[in-house]
PDB file of N, CA and C in Angstrom:
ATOM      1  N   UNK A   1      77.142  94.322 121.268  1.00  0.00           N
ATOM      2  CA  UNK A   1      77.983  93.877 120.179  1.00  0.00           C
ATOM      3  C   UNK A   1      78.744  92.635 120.626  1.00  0.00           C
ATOM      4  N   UNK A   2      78.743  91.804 119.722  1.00  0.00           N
ATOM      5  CA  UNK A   2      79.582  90.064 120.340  1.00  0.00           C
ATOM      6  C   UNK A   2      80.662  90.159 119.756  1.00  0.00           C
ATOM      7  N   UNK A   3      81.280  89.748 120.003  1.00  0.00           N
ATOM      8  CA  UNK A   3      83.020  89.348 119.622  1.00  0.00           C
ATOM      9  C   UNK A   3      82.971  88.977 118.455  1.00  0.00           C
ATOM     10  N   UNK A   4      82.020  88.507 118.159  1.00  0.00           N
ATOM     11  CA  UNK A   4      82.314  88.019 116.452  1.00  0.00           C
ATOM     12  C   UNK A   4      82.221  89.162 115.855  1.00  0.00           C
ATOM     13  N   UNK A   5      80.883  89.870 116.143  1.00  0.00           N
ATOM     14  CA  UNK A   5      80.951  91.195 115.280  1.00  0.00           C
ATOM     15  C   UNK A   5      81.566  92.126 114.949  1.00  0.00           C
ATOM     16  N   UNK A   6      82.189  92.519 115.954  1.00  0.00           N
ATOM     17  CA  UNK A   6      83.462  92.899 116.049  1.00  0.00           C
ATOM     18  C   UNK A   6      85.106  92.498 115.377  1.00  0.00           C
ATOM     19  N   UNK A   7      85.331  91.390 115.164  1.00  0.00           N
ATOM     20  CA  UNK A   7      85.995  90.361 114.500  1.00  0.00           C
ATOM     21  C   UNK A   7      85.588  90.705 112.979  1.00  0.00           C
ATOM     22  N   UNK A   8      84.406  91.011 113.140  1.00  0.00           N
ATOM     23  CA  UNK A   8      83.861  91.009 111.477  1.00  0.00           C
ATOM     24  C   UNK A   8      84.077  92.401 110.854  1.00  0.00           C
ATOM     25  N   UNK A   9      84.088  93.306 112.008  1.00  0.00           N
ATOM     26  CA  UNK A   9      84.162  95.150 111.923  1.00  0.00           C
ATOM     27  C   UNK A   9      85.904  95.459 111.415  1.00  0.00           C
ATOM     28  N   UNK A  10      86.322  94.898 111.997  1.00  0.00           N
ATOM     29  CA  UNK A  10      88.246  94.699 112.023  1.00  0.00           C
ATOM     30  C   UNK A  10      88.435  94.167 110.433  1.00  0.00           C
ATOM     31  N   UNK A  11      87.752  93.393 110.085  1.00  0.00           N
ATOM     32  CA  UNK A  11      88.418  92.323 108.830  1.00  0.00           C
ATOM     33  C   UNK A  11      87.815  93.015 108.168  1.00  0.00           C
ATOM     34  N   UNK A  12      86.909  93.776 108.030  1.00  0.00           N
ATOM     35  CA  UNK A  12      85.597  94.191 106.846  1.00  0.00           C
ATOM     36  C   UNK A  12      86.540  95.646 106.638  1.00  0.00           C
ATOM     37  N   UNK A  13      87.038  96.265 107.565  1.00  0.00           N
ATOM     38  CA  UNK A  13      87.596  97.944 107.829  1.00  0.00           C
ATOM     39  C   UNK A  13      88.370  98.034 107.465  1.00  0.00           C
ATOM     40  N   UNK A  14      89.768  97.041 107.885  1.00  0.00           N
ATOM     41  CA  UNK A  14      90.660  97.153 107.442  1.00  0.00           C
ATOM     42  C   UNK A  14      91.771  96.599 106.256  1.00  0.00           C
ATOM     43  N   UNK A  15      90.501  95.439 105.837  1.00  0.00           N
ATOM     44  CA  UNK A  15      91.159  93.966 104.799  1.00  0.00           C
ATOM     45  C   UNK A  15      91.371  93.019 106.067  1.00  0.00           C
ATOM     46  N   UNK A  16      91.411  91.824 105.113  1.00  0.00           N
ATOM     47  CA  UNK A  16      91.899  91.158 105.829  1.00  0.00           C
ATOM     48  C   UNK A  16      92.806  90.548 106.378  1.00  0.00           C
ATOM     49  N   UNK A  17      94.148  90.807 105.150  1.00  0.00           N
ATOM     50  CA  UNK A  17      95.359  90.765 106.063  1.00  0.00           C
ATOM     51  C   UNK A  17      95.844  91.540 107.285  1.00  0.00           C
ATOM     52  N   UNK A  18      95.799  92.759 107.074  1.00  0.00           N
ATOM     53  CA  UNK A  18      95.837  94.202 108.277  1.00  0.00           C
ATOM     54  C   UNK A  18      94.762  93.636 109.606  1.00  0.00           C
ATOM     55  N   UNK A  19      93.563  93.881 109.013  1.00  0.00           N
ATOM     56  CA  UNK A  19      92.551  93.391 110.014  1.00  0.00           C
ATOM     57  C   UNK A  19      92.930  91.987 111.258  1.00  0.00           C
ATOM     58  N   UNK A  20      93.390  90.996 110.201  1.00  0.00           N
ATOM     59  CA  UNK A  20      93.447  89.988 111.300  1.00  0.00           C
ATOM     60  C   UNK A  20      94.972  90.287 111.830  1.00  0.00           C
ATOM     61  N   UNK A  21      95.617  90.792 111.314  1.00  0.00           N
ATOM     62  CA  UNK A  21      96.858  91.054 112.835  1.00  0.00           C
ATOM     63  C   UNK A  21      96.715  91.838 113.503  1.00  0.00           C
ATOM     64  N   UNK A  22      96.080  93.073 112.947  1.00  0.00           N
ATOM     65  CA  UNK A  22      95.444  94.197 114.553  1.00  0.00           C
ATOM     66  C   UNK A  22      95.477  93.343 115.238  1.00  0.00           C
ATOM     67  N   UNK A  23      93.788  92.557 114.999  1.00  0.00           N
ATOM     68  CA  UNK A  23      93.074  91.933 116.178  1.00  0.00           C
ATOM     69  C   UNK A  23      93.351  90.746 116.715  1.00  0.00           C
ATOM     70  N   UNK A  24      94.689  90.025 115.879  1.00  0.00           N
ATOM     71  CA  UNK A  24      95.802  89.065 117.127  1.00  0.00           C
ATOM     72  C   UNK A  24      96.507  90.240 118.008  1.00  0.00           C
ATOM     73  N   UNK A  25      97.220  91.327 117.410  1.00  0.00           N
ATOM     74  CA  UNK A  25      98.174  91.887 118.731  1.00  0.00           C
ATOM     75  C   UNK A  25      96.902  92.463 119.712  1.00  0.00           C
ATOM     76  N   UNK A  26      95.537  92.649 119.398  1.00  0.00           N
ATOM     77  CA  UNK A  26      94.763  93.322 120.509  1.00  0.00           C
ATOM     78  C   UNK A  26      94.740  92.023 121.389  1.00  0.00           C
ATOM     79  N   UNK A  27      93.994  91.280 120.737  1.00  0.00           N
ATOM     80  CA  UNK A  27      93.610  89.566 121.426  1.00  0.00           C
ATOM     81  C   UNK A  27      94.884  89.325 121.982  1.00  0.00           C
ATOM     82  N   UNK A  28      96.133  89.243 121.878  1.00  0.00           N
ATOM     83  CA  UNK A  28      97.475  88.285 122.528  1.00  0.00           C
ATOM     84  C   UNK A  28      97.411  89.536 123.631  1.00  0.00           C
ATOM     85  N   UNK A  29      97.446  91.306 123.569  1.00  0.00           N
ATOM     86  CA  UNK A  29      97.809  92.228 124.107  1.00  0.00           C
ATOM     87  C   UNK A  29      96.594  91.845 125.534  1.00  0.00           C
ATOM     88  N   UNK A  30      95.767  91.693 125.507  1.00  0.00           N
ATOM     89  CA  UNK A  30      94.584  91.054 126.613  1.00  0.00           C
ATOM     90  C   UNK A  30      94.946  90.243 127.772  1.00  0.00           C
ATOM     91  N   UNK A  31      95.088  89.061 126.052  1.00  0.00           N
ATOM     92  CA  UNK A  31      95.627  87.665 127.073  1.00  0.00           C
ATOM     93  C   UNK A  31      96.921  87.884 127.761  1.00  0.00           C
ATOM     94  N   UNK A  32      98.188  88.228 127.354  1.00  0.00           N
ATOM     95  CA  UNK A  32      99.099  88.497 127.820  1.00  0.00           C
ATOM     96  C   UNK A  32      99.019  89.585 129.668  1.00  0.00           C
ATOM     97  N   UNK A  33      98.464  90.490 129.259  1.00  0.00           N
ATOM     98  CA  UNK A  33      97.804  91.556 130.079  1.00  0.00           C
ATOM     99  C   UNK A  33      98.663  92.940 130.349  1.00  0.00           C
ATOM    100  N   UNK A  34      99.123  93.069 129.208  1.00  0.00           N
ATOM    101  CA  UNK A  34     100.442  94.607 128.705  1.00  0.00           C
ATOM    102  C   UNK A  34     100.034  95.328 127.921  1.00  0.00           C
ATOM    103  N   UNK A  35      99.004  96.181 128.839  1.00  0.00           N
ATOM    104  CA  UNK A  35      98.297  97.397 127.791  1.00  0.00           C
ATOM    105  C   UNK A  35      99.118  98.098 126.599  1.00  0.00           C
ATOM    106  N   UNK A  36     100.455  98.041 127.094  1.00  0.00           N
ATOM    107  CA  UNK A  36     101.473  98.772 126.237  1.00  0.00           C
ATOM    108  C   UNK A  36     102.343  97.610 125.330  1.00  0.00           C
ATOM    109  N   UNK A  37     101.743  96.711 125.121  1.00  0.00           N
ATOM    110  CA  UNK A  37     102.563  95.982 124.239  1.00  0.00           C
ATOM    111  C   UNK A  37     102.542  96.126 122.428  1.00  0.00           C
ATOM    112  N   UNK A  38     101.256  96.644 122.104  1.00  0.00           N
ATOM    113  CA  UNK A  38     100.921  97.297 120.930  1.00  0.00           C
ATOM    114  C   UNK A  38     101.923  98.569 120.213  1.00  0.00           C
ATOM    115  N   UNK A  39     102.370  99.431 121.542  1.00  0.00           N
ATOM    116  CA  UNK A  39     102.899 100.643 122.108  1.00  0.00           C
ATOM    117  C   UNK A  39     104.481 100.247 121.615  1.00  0.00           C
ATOM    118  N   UNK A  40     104.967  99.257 122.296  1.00  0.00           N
ATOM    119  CA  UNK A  40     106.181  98.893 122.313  1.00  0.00           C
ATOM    120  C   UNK A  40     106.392  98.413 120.997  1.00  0.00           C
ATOM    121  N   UNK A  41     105.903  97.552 120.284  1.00  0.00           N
ATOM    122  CA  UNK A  41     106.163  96.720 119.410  1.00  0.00           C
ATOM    123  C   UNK A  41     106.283  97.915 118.062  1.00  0.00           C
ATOM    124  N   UNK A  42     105.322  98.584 117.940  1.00  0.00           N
ATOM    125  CA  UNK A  42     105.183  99.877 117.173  1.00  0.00           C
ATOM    126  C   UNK A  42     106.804 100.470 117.022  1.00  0.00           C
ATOM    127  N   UNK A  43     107.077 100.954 118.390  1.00  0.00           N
ATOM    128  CA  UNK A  43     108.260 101.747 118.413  1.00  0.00           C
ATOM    129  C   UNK A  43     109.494 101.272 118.000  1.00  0.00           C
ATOM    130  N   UNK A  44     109.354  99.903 118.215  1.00  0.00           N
ATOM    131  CA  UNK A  44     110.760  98.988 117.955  1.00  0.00           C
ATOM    132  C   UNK A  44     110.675  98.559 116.542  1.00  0.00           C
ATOM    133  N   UNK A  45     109.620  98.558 115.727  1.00  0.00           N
ATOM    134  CA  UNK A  45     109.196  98.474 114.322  1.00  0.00           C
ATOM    135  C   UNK A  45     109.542  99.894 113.498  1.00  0.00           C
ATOM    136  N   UNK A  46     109.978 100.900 114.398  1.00  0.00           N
ATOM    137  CA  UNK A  46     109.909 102.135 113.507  1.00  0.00           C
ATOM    138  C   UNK A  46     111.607 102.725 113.452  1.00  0.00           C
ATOM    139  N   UNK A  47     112.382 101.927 114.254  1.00  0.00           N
ATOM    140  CA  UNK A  47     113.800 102.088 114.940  1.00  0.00           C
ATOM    141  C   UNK A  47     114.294 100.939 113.908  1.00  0.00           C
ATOM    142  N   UNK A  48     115.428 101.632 113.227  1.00  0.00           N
ATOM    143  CA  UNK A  48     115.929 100.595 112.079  1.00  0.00           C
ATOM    144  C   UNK A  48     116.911  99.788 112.948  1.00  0.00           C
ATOM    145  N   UNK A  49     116.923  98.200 112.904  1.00  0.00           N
ATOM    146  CA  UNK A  49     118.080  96.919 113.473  1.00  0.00           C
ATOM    147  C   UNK A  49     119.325  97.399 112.886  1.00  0.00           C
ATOM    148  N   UNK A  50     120.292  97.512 113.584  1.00  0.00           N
ATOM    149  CA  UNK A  50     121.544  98.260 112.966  1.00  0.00           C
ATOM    150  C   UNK A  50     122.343  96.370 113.305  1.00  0.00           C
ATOM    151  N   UNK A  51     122.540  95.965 112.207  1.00  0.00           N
ATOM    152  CA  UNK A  51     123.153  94.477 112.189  1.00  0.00           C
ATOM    153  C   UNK A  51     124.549  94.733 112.339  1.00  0.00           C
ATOM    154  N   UNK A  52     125.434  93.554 112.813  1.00  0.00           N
ATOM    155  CA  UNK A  52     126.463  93.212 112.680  1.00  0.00           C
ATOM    156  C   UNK A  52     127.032  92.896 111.261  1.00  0.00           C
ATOM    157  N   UNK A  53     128.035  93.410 111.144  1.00  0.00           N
ATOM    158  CA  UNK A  53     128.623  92.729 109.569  1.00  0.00           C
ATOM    159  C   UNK A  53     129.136  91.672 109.482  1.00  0.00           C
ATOM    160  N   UNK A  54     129.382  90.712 108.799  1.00  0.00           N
ATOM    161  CA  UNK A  54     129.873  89.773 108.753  1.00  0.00           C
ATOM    162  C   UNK A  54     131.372  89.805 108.717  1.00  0.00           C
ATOM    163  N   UNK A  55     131.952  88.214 108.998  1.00  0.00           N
ATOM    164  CA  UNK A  55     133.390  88.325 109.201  1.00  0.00           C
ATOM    165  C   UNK A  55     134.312  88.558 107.796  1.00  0.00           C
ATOM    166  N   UNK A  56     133.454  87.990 106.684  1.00  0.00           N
ATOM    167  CA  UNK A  56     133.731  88.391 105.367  1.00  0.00           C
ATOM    168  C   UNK A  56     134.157  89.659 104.619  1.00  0.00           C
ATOM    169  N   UNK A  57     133.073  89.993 105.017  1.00  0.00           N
ATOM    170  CA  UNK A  57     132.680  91.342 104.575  1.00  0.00           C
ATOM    171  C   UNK A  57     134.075  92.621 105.988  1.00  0.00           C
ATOM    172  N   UNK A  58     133.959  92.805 106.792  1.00  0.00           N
ATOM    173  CA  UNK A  58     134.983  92.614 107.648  1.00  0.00           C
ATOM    174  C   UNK A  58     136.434  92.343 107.295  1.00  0.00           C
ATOM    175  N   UNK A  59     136.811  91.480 106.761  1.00  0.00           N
ATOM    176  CA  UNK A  59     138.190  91.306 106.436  1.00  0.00           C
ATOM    177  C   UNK A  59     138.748  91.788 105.117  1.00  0.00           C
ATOM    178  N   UNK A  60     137.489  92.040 104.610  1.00  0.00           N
ATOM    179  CA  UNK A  60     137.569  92.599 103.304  1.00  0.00           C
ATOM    180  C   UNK A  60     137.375  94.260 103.118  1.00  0.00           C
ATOM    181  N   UNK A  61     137.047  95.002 104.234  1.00  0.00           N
ATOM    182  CA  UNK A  61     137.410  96.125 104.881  1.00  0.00           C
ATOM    183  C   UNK A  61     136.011  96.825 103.964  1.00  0.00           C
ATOM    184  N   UNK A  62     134.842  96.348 103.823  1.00  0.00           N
ATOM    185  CA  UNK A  62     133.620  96.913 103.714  1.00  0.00           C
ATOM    186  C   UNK A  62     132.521  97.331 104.810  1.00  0.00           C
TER     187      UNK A  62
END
């Protein structure tokens, strides 16, 4: 199986928006060389950003 075909298995399986970012975070996860970077990114995507409030919002006691 060649890389393209594969390329073609990903985009055809999953659409092609979904499809082609799998197979950038697999492709960058390679090049980079952090088996667990797929792993990580997942977990920190599923953990809600608890933001700072603004100074506005803040003085205005919300």
């Amino acid at each position: 199986m060649t890389l393209v075909s594969v390329w073609a298995e990903i985009l055809v399986g999953f659409g092609a928006g979904v499809g082609f970012s799998i197979a950038a975070l697999v492709v960058v996860s390679v090049v980079v060389g952090d088996p667990h970077m797929i792993r990580d990114m997942w977990e920190c995507r599923a953990r809600p950003i608890k933001r700072l409030r603004d100074r506005r919002s803040r003085l205005r006691g919300r």
